[in-house]
C-alpha atoms as a PDB file:
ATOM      1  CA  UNK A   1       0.457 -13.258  -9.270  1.00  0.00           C
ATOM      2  CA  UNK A   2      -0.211 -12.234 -13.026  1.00  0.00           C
ATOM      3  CA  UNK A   3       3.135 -10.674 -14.081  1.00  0.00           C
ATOM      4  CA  UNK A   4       1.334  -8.845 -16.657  1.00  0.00           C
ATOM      5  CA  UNK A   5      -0.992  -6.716 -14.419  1.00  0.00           C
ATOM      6  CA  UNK A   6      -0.350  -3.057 -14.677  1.00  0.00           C
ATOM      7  CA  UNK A   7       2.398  -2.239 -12.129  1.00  0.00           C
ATOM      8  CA  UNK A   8       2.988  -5.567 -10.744  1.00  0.00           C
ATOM      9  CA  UNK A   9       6.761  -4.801 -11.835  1.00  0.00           C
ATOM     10  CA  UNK A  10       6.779  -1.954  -9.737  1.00  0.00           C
ATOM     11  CA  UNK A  11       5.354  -3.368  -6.288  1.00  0.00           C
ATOM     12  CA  UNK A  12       7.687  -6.874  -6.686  1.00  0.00           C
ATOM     13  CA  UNK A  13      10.544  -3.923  -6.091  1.00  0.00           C
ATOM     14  CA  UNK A  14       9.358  -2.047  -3.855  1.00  0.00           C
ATOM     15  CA  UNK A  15       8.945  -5.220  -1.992  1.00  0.00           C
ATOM     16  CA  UNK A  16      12.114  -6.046  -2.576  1.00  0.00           C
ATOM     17  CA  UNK A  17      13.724  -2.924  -1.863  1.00  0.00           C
ATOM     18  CA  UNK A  18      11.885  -2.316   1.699  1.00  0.00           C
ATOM     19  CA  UNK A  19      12.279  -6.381   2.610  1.00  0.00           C
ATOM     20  CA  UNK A  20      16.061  -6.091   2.451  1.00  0.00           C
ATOM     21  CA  UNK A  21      16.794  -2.491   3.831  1.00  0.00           C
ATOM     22  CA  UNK A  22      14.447  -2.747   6.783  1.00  0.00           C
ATOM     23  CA  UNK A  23      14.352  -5.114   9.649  1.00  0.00           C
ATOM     24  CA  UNK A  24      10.635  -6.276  10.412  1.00  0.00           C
ATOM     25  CA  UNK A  25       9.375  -6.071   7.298  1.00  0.00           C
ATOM     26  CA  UNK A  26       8.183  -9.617   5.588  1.00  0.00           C
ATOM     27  CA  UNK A  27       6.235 -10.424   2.873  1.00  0.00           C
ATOM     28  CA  UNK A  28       2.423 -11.165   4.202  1.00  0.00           C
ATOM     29  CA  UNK A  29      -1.293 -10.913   2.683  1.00  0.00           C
ATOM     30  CA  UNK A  30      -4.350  -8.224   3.078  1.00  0.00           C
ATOM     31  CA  UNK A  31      -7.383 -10.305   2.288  1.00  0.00           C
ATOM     32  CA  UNK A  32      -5.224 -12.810  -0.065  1.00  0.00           C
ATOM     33  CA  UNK A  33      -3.446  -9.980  -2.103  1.00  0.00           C
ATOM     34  CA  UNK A  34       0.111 -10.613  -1.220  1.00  0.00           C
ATOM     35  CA  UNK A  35       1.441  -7.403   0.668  1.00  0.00           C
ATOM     36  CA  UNK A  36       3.924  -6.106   2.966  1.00  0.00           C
ATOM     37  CA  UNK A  37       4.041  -6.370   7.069  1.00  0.00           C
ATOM     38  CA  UNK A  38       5.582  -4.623   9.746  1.00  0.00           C
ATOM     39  CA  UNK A  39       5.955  -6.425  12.465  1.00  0.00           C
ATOM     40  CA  UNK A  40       2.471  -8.606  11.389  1.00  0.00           C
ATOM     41  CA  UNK A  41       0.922  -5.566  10.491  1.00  0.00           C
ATOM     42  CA  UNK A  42      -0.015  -4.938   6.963  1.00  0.00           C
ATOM     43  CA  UNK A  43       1.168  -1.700   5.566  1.00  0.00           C
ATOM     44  CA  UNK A  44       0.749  -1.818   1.798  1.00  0.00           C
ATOM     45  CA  UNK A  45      -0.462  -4.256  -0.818  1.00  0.00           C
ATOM     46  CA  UNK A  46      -1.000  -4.766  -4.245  1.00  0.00           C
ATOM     47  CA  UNK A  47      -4.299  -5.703  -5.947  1.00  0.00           C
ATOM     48  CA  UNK A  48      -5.237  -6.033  -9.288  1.00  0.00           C
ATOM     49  CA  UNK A  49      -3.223  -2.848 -10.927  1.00  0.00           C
ATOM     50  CA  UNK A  50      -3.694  -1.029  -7.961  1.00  0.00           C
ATOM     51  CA  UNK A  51      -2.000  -0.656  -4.384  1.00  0.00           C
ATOM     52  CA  UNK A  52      -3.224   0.419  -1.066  1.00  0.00           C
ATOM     53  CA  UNK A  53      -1.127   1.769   1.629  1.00  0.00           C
ATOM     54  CA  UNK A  54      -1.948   2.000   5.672  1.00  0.00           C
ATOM     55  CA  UNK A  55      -1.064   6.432   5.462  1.00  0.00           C
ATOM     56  CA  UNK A  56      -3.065   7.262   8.375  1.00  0.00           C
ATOM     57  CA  UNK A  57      -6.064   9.425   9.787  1.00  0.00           C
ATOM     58  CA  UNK A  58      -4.082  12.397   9.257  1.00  0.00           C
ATOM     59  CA  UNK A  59      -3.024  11.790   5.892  1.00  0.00           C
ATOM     60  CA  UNK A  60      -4.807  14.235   3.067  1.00  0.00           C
ATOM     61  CA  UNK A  61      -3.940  12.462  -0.531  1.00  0.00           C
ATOM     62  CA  UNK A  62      -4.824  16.383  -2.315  1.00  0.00           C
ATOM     63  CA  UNK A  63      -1.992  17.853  -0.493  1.00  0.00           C
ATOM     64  CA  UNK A  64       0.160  15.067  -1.424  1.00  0.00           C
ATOM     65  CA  UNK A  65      -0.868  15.542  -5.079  1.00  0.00           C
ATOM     66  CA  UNK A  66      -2.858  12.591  -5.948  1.00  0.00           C
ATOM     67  CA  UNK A  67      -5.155  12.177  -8.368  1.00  0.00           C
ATOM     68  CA  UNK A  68      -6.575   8.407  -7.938  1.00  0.00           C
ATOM     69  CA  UNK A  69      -6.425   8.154  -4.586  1.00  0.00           C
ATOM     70  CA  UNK A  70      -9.684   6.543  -2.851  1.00  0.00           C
ATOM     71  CA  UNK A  71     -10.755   5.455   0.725  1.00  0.00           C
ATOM     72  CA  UNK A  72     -10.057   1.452   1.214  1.00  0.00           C
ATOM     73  CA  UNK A  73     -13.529   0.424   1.160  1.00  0.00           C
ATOM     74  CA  UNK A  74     -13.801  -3.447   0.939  1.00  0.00           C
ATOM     75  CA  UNK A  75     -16.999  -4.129   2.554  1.00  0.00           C
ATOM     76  CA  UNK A  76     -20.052  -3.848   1.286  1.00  0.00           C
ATOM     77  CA  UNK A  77     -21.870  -3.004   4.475  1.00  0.00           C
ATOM     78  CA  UNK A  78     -19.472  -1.170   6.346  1.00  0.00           C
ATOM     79  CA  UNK A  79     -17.845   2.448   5.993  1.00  0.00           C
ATOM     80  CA  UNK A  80     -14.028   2.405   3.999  1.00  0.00           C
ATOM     81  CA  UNK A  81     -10.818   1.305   6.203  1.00  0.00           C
ATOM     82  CA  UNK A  82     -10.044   4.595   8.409  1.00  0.00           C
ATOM     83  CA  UNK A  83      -6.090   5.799   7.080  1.00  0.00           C
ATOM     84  CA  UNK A  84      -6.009   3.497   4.497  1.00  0.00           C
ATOM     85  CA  UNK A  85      -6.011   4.262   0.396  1.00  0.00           C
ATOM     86  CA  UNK A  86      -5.736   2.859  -2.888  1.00  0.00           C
ATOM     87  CA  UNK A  87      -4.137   4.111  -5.586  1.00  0.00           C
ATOM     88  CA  UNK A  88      -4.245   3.271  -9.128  1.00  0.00           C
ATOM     89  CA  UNK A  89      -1.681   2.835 -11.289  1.00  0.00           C
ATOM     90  CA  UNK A  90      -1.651   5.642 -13.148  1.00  0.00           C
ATOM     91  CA  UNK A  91       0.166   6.982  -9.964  1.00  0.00           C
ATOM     92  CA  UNK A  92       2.631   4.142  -9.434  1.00  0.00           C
ATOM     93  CA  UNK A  93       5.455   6.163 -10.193  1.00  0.00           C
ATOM     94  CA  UNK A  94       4.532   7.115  -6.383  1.00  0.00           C
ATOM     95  CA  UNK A  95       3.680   3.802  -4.901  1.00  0.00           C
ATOM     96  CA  UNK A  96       7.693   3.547  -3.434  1.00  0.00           C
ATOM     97  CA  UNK A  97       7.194   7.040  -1.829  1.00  0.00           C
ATOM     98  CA  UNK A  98       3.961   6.177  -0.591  1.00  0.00           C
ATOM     99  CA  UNK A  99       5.025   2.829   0.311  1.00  0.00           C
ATOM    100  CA  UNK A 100       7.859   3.898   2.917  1.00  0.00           C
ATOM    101  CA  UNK A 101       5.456   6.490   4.442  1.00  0.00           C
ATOM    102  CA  UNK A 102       2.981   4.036   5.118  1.00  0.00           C
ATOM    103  CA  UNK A 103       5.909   2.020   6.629  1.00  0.00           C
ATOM    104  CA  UNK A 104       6.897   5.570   8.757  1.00  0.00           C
ATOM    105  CA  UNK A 105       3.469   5.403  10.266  1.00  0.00           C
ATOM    106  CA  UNK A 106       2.815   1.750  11.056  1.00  0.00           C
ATOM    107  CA  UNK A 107       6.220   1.582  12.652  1.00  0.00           C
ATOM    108  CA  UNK A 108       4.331   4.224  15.196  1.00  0.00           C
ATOM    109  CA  UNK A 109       1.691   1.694  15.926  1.00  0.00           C
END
């Protein structure tokens, strides 16, 4: 992990924060970016200055007020990740919000 990545600061506490208050939740990977698990699912990550979270079908990132949000899409071929986002880092003065909703919804899995 580069230290000096934009935000990087940010998701190490979230991590941190979420690891220690809630039971379940480990560190873990999302296609070897280190992230966070709930119960061995993957909930939110962090990759290169950026951070995607598991929000769900229902979630609308306009209504939440998010400027740089986009659909997870990591595969060329195939259509983006259904419920999932990424968001930049202009926004990461969100990411813990986002972070423990994402958590909220994968704990309904």
């Amino acid at each position: 992990m580069n230290m000096n990545e934009p935000g990087m600061e940010i998701y190490l506490e979230i991590c941190r924060n979420i690891c220690a208050k809630t039971e379940g939740v480990t560190e873990g990977k999302m296609m070897s970016s280190p992230g966070l698990k709930y119960n061995n699912k993957v909930f939110a990550f962090y990759h290169k200055g950026t951070m995607g979270f598991r929000m769900g079908p229902l979630f609308n990132p306009e209504k939440f007020g998010l400027k740089y949000a986009k659909p997870l899409s990591p595969f060329k071929t195939k259509p983006p990740l259904k419920g999932w986002y990424v968001i930049e880092s202009e926004e990461s003065n969100l990411w813990k919000d986002l972070a423990e909703m994402a958590l909220e919804f994968t704990q309904t899995l």
